[in-house]
C-alpha atoms as a PDB file:
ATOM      1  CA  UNK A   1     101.128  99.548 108.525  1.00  0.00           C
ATOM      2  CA  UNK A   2      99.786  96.513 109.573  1.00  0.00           C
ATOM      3  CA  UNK A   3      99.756  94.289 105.815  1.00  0.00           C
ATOM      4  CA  UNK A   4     102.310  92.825 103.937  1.00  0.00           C
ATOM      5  CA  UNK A   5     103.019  91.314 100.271  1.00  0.00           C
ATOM      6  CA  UNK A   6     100.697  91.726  97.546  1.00  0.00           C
ATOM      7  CA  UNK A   7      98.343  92.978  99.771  1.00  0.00           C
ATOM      8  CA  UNK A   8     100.058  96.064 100.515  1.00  0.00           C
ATOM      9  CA  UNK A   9     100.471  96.391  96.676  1.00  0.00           C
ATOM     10  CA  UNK A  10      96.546  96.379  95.758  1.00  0.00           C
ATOM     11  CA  UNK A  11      95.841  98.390  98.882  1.00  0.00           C
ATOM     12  CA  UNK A  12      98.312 101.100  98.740  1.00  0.00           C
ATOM     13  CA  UNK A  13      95.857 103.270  96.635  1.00  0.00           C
ATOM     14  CA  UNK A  14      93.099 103.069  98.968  1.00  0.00           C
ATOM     15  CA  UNK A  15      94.470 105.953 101.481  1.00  0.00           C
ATOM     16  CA  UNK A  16      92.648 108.887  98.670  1.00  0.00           C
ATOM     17  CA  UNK A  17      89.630 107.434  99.995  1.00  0.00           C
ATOM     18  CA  UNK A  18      90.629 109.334 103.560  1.00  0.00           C
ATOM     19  CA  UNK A  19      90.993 112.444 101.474  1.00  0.00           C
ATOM     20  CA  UNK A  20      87.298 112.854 101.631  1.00  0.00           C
ATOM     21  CA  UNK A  21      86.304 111.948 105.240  1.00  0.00           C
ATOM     22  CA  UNK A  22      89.605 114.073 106.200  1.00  0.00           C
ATOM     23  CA  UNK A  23      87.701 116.960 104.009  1.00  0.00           C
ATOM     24  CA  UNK A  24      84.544 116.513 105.616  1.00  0.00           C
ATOM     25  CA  UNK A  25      85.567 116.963 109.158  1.00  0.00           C
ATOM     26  CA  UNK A  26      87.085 119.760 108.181  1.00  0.00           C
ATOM     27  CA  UNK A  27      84.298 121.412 106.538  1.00  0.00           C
ATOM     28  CA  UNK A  28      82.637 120.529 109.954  1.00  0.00           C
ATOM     29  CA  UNK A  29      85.275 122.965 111.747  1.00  0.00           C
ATOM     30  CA  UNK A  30      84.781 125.263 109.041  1.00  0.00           C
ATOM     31  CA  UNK A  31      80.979 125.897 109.769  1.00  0.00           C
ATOM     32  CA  UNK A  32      81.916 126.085 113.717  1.00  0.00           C
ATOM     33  CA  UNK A  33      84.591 128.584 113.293  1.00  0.00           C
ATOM     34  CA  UNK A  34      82.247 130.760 110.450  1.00  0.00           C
ATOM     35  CA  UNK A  35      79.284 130.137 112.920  1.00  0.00           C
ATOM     36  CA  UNK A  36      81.358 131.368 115.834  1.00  0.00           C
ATOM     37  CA  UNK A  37      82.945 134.058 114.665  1.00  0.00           C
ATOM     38  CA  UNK A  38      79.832 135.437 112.591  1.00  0.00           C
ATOM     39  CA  UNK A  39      78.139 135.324 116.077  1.00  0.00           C
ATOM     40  CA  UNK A  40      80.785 137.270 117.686  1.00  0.00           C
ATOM     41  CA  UNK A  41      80.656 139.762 114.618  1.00  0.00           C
ATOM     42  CA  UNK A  42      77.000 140.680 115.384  1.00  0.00           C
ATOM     43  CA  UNK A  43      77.265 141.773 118.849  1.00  0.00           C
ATOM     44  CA  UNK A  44      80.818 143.654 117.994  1.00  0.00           C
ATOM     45  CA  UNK A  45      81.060 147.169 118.750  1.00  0.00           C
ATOM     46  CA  UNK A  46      80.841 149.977 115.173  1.00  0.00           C
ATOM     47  CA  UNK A  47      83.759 151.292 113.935  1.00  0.00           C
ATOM     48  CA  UNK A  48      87.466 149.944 114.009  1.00  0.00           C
ATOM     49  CA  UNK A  49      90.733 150.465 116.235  1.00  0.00           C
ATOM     50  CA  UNK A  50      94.119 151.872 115.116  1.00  0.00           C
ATOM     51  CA  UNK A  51      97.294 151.168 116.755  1.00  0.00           C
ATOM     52  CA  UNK A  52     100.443 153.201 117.021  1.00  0.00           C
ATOM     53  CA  UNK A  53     103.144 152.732 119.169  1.00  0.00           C
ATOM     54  CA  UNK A  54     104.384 154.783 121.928  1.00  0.00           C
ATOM     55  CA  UNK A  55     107.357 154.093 123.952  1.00  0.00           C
ATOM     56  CA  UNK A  56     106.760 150.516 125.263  1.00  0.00           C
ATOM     57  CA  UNK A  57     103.611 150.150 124.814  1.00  0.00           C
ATOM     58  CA  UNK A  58     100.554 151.511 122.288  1.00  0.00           C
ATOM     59  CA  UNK A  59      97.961 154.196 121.843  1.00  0.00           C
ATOM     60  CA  UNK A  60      94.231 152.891 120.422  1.00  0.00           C
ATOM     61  CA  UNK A  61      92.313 155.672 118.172  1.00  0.00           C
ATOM     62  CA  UNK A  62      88.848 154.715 117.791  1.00  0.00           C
ATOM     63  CA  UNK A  63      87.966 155.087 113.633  1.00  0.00           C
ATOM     64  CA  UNK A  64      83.884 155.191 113.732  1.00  0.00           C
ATOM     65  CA  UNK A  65      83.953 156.864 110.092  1.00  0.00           C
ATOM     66  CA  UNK A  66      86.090 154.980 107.357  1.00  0.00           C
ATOM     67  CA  UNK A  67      87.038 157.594 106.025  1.00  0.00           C
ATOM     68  CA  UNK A  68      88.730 159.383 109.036  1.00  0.00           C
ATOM     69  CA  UNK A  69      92.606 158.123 108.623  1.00  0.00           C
ATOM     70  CA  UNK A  70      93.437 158.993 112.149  1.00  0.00           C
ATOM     71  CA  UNK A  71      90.205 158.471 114.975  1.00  0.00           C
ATOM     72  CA  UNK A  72      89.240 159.252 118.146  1.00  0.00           C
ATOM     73  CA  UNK A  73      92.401 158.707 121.373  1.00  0.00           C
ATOM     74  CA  UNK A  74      90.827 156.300 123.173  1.00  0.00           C
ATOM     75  CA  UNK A  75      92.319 156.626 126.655  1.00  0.00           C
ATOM     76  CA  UNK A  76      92.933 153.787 129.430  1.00  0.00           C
ATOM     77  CA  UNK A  77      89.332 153.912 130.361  1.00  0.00           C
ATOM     78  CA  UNK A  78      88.474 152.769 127.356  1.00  0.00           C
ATOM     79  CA  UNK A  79      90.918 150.244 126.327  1.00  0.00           C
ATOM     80  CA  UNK A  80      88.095 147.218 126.851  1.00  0.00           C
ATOM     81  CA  UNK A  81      86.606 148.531 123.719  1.00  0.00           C
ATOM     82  CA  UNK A  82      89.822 149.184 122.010  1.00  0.00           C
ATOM     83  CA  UNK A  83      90.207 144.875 122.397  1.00  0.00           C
ATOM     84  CA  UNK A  84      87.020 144.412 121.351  1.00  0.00           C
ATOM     85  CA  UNK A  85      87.691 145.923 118.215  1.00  0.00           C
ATOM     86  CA  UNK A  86      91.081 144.000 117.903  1.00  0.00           C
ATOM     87  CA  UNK A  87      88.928 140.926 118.366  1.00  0.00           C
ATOM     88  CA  UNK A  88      86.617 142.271 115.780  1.00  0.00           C
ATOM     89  CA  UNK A  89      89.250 142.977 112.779  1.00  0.00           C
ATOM     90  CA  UNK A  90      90.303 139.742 113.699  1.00  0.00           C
ATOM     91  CA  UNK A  91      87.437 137.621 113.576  1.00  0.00           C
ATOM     92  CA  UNK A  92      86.367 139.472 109.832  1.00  0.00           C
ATOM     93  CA  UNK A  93      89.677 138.111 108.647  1.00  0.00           C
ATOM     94  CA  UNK A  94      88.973 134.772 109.921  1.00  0.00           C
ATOM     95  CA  UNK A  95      85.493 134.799 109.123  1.00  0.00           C
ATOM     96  CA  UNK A  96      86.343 135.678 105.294  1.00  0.00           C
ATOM     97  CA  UNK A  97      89.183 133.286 104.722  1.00  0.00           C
ATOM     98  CA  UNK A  98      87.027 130.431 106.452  1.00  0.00           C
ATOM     99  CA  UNK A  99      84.042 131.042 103.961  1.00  0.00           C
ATOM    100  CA  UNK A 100      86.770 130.789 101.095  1.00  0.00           C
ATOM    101  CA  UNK A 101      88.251 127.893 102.273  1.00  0.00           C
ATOM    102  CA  UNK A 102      84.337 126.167 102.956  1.00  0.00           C
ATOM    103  CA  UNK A 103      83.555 127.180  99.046  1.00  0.00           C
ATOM    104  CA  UNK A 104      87.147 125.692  97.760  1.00  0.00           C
ATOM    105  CA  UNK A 105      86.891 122.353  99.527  1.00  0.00           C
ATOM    106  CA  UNK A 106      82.811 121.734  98.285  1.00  0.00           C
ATOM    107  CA  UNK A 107      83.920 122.971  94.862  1.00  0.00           C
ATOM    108  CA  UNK A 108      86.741 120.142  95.135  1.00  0.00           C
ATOM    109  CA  UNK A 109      84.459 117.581  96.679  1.00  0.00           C
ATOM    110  CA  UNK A 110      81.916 117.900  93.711  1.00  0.00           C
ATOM    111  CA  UNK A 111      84.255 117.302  90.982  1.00  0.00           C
ATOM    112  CA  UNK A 112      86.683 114.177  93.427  1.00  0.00           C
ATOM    113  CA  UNK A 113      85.266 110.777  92.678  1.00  0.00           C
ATOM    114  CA  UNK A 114      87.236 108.770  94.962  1.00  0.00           C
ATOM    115  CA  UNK A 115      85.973 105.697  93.581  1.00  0.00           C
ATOM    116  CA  UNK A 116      87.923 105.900  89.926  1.00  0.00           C
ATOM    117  CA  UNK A 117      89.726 103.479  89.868  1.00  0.00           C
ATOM    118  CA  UNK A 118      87.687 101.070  91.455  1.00  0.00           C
ATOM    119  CA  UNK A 119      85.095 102.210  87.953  1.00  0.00           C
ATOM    120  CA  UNK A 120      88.092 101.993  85.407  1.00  0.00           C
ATOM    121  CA  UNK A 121      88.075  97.960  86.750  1.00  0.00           C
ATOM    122  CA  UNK A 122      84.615  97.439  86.877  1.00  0.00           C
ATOM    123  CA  UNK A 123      83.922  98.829  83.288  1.00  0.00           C
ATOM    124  CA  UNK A 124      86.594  95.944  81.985  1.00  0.00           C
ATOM    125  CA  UNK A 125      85.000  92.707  80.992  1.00  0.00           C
ATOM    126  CA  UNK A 126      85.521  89.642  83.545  1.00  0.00           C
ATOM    127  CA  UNK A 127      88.509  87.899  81.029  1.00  0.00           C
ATOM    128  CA  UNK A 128      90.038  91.176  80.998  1.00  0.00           C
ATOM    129  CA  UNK A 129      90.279  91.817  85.074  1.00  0.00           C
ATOM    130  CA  UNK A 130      91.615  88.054  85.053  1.00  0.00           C
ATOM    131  CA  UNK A 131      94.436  89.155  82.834  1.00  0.00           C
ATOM    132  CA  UNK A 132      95.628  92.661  84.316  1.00  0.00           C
ATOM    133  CA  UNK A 133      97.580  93.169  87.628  1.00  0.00           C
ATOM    134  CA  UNK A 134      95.064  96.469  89.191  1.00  0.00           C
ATOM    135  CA  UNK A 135      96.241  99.329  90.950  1.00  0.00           C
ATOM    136  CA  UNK A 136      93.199  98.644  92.931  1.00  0.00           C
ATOM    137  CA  UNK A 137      90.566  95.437  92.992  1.00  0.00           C
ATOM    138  CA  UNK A 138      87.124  95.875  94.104  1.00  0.00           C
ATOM    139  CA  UNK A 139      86.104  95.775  98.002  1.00  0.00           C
ATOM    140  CA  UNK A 140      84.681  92.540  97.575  1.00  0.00           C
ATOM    141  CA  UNK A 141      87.440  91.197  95.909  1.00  0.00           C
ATOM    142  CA  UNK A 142      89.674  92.490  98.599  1.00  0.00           C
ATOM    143  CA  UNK A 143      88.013  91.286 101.404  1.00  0.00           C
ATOM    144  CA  UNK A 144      87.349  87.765  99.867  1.00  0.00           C
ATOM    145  CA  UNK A 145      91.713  87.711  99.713  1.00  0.00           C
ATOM    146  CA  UNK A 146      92.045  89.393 103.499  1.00  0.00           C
ATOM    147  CA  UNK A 147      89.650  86.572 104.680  1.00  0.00           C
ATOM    148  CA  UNK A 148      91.409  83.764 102.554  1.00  0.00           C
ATOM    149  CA  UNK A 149      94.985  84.612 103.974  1.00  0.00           C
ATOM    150  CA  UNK A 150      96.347  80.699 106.335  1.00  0.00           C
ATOM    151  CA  UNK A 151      98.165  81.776 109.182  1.00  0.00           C
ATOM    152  CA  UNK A 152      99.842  79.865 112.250  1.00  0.00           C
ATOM    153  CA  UNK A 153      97.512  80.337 115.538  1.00  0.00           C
ATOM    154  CA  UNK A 154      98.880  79.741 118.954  1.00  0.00           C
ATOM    155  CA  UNK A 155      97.977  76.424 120.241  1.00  0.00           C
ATOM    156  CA  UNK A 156      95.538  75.815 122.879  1.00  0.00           C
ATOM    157  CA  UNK A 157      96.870  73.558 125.612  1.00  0.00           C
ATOM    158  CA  UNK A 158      95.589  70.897 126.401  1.00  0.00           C
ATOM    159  CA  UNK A 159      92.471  71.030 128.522  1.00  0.00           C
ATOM    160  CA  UNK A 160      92.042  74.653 128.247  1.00  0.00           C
ATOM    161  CA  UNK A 161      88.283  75.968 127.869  1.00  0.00           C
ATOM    162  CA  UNK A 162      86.381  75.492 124.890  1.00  0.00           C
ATOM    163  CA  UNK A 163      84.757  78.555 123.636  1.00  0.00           C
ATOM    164  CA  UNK A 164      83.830  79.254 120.147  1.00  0.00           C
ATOM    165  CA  UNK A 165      82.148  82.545 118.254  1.00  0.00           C
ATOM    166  CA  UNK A 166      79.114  82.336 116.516  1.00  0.00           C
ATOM    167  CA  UNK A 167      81.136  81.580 113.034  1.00  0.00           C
ATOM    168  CA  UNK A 168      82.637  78.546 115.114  1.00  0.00           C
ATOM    169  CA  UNK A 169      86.284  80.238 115.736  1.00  0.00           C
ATOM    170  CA  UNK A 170      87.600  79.320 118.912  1.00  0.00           C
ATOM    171  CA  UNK A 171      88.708  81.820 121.003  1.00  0.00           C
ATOM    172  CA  UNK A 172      90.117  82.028 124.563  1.00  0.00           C
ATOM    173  CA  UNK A 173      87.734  83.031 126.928  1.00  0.00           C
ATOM    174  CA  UNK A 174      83.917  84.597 126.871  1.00  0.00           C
ATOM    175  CA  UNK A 175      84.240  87.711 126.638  1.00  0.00           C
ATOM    176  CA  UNK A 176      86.581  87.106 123.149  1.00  0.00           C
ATOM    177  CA  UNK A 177      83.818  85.212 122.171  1.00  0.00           C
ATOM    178  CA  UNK A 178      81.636  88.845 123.019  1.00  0.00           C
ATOM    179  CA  UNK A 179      84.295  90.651 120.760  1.00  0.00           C
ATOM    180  CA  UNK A 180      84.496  88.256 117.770  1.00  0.00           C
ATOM    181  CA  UNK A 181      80.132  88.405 117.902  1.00  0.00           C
ATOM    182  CA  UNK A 182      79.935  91.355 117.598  1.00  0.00           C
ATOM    183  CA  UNK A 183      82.286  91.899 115.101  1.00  0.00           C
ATOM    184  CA  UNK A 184      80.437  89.189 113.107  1.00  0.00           C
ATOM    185  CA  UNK A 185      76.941  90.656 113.767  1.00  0.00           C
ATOM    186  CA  UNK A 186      78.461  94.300 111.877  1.00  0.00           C
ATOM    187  CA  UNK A 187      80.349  92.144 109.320  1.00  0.00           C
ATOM    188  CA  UNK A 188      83.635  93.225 110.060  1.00  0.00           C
ATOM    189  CA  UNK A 189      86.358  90.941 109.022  1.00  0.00           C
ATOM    190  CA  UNK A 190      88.974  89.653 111.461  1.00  0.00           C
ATOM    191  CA  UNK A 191      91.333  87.313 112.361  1.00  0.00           C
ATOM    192  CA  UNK A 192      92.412  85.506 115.829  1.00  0.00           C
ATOM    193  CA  UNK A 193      95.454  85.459 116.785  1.00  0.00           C
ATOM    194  CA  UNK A 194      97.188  86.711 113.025  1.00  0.00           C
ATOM    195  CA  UNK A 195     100.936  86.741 113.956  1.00  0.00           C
ATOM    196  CA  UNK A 196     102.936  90.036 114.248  1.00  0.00           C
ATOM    197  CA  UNK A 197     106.445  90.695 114.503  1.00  0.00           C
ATOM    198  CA  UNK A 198     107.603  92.986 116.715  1.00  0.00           C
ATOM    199  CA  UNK A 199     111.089  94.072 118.029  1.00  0.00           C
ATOM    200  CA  UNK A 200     112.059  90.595 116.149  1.00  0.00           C
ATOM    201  CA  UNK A 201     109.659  88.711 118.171  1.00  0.00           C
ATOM    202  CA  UNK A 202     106.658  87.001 117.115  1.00  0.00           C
ATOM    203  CA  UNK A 203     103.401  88.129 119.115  1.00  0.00           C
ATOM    204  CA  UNK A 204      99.557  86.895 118.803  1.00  0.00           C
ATOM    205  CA  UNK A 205      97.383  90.107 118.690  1.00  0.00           C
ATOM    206  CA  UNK A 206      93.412  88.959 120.172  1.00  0.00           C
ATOM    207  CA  UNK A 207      91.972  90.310 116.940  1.00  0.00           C
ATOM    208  CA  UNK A 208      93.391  91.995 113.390  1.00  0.00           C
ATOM    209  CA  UNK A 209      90.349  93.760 112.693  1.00  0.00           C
ATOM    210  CA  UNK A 210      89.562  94.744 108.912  1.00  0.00           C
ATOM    211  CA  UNK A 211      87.668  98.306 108.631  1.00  0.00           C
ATOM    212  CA  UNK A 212      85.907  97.960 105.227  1.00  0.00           C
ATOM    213  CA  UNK A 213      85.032 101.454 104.343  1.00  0.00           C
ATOM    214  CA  UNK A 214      89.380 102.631 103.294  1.00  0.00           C
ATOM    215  CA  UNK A 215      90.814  99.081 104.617  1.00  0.00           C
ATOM    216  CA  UNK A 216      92.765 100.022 107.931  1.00  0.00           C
ATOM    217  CA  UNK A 217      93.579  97.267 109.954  1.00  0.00           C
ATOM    218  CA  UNK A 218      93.171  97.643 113.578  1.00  0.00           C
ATOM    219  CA  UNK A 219      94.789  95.560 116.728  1.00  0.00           C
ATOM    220  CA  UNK A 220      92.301  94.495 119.341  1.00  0.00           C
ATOM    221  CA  UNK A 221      93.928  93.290 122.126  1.00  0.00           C
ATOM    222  CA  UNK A 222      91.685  92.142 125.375  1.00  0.00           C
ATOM    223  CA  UNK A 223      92.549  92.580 128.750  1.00  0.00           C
ATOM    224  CA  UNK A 224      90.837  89.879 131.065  1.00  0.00           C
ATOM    225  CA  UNK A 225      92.894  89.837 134.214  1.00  0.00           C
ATOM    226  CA  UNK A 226      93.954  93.327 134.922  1.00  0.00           C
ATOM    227  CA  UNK A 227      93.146  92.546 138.708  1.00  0.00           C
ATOM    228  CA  UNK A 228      96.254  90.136 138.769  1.00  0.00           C
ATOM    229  CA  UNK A 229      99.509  92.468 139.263  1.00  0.00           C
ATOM    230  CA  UNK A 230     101.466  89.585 137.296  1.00  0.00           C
ATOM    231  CA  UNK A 231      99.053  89.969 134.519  1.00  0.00           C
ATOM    232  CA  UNK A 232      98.998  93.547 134.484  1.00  0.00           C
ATOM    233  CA  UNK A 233     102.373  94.340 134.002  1.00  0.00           C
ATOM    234  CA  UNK A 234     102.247  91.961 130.991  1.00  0.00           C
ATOM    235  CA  UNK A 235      99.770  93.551 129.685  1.00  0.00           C
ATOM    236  CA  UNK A 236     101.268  96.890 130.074  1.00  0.00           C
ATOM    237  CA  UNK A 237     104.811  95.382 128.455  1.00  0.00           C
ATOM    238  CA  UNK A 238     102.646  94.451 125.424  1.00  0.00           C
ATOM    239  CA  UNK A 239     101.074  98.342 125.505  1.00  0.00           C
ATOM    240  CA  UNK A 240     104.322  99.785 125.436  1.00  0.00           C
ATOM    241  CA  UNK A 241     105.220  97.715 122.528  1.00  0.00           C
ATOM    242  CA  UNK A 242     103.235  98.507 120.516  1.00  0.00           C
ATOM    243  CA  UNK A 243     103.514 102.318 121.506  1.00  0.00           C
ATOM    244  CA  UNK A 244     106.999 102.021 120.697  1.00  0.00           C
ATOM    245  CA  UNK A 245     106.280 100.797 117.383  1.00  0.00           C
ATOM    246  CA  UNK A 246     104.082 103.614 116.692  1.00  0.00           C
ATOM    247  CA  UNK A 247     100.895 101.572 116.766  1.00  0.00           C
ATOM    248  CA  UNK A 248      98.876 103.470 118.836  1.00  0.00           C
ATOM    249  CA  UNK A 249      96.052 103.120 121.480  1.00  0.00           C
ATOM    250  CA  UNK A 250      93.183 105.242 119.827  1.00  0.00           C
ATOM    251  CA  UNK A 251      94.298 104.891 116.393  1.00  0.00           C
ATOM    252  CA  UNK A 252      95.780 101.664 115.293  1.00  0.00           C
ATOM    253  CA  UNK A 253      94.964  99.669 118.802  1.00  0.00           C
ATOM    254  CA  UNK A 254      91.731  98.834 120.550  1.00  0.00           C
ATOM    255  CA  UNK A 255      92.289  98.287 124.164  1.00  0.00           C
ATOM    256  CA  UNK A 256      89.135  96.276 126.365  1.00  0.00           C
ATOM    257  CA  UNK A 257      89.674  94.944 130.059  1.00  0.00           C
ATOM    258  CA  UNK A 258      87.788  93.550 132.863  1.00  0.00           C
ATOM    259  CA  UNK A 259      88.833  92.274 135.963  1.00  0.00           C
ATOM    260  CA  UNK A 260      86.610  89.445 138.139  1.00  0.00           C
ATOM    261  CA  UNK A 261      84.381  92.596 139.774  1.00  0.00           C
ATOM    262  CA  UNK A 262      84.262  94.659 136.442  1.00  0.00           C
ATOM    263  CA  UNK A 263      83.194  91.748 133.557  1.00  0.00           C
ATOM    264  CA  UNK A 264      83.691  93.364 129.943  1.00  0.00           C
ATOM    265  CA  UNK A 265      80.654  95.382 128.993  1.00  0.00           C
ATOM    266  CA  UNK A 266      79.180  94.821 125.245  1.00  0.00           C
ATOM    267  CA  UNK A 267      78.003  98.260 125.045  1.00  0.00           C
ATOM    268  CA  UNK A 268      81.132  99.163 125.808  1.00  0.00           C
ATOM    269  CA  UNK A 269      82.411  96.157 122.444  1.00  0.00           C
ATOM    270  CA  UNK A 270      79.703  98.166 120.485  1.00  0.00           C
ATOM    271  CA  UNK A 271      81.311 101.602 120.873  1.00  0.00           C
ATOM    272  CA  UNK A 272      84.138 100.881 119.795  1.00  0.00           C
ATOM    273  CA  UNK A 273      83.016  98.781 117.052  1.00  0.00           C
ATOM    274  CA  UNK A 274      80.667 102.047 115.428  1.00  0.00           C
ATOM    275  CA  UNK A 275      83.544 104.650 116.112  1.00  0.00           C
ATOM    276  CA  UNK A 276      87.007 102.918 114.563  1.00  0.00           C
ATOM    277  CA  UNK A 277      85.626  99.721 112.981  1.00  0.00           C
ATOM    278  CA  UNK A 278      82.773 100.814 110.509  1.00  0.00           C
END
């Protein structure tokens, strides 16, 4: 969303790589909802319910032998187990389709090799990857061009505090300079300030933050004054921006703030940093 040019081009095939993580959190509900409902299936009542309807509503026939087509009337008094059962027949459906589905994703997963491409360059001899345009270019490769791009920074004004990150970028206040070290001390690529336009307007996002592992770039915007009501509903105009540009808080945009009584916490830098940035 974020990248542009020939950038986009060598990038584009890198979304596959999401294919697996998407597959392993899914195998994660999988064993939750086979745990569950194989839990539930132990303590369930024998036997199983039939349904017919009468007039508005239904009659429950309790069927304790499979081979009896028609059961037992369960009457009103005993409609609690006549759920129960509905519950049951519904969790051995669920329970069997979730196995299938856990057995057809690790079947997939051992054959995928999301990293094909990424061999079919790597086996070439160095003249030959000098010659070829690549679907994709190695993760090295790509981060040595992400970090190479020149950009236009906003200009400091004149007598305005000098801070700079550990790498020597200068940076607005201290607590950018918390955001940038720590970014630095993971080895997460980013750039200050990397112009964006938005609604035909040119804005300076804090940080364009590079996650390595499938190349998603991430807005990190800082929040320093949100106990000045001027400020605030800046900041909140920028927010909605973004929103309305479908770059979302969560997902596409880190959000930090402090106000003079509430200082930015680097634990707080740090969580974010090991959940969307690594």
């Amino acid at each position: 969303m974020l990248e542009t040019g020939r950038t986009r081009q060598i990038s584009g095939f890198k979304e596959y790589r999401n294919v697996k993580q998407k597959l392993k959190a899914e195998i994660e509900q999988l064993e939750q909802i086979i745990k569950t409902a194989g839990g539930r299936l132990q303590k369930a009542p024998e036997g199983s319910v039939r349904m017919i309807r009468h007039g508005k509503g239904y009659q429950f026939y309790l069927r304790e032998d499979p081979a009896d087509k028609n059961g037992r009337y369960l009457d009103v008094s005993r409609r609690k187990l006549a759920i129960t059962l509905i519950q049951k027949k519904y969790d051995c459906r669920v329970l069997a389709a979730a196995q299938k589905q856990l057995s057809e994703i690790n079947r997939f997963l051992k054959r995928y090799d999301p990293d094909w491409l990424k061999k079919i360059y790597d086996s070439l001899p160095g003249f030959q990857r000098g010659s070829i345009i690549p679907f994709e270019i190695s993760d090295m490769d790509y981060i040595i061009q992400w970090n190479s791009c020149v950009y236009e920074r906003k200009p400091f004004a004149d007598g305005a505090p000098v801070h700079h990150t550990g790498k020597g970028v200068r940076v607005r206040s201290k607590s950018e300079v918390m955001i940038a070290n720590a970014l630095e001390a993971e080895g997460i690529p980013y750039r200050y300030e990397y112009p964006l336009k938005l609604d035909g307007i040119w804005i300076h996002p804090d940080f364009t933050v590079l996650r390595k592992s499938d190349r998603k770039e991430f807005l990190w915007e800082h929040l320093g004054m949100m106990d000045d009501a001027e400020y605030c509903q800046r900041a909140l105009q920028r927010i909605w921006t973004y929103e309305n540009n479908g770059i979302m808080p969560g997902r596409d945009l880190i959000l930090t703030s402090e106000t003079s009584r509430h200082p930015l916490n680097l634990s707080v830098i740090r969580k974010y940093i090991q959940s969307l940035c690594v």
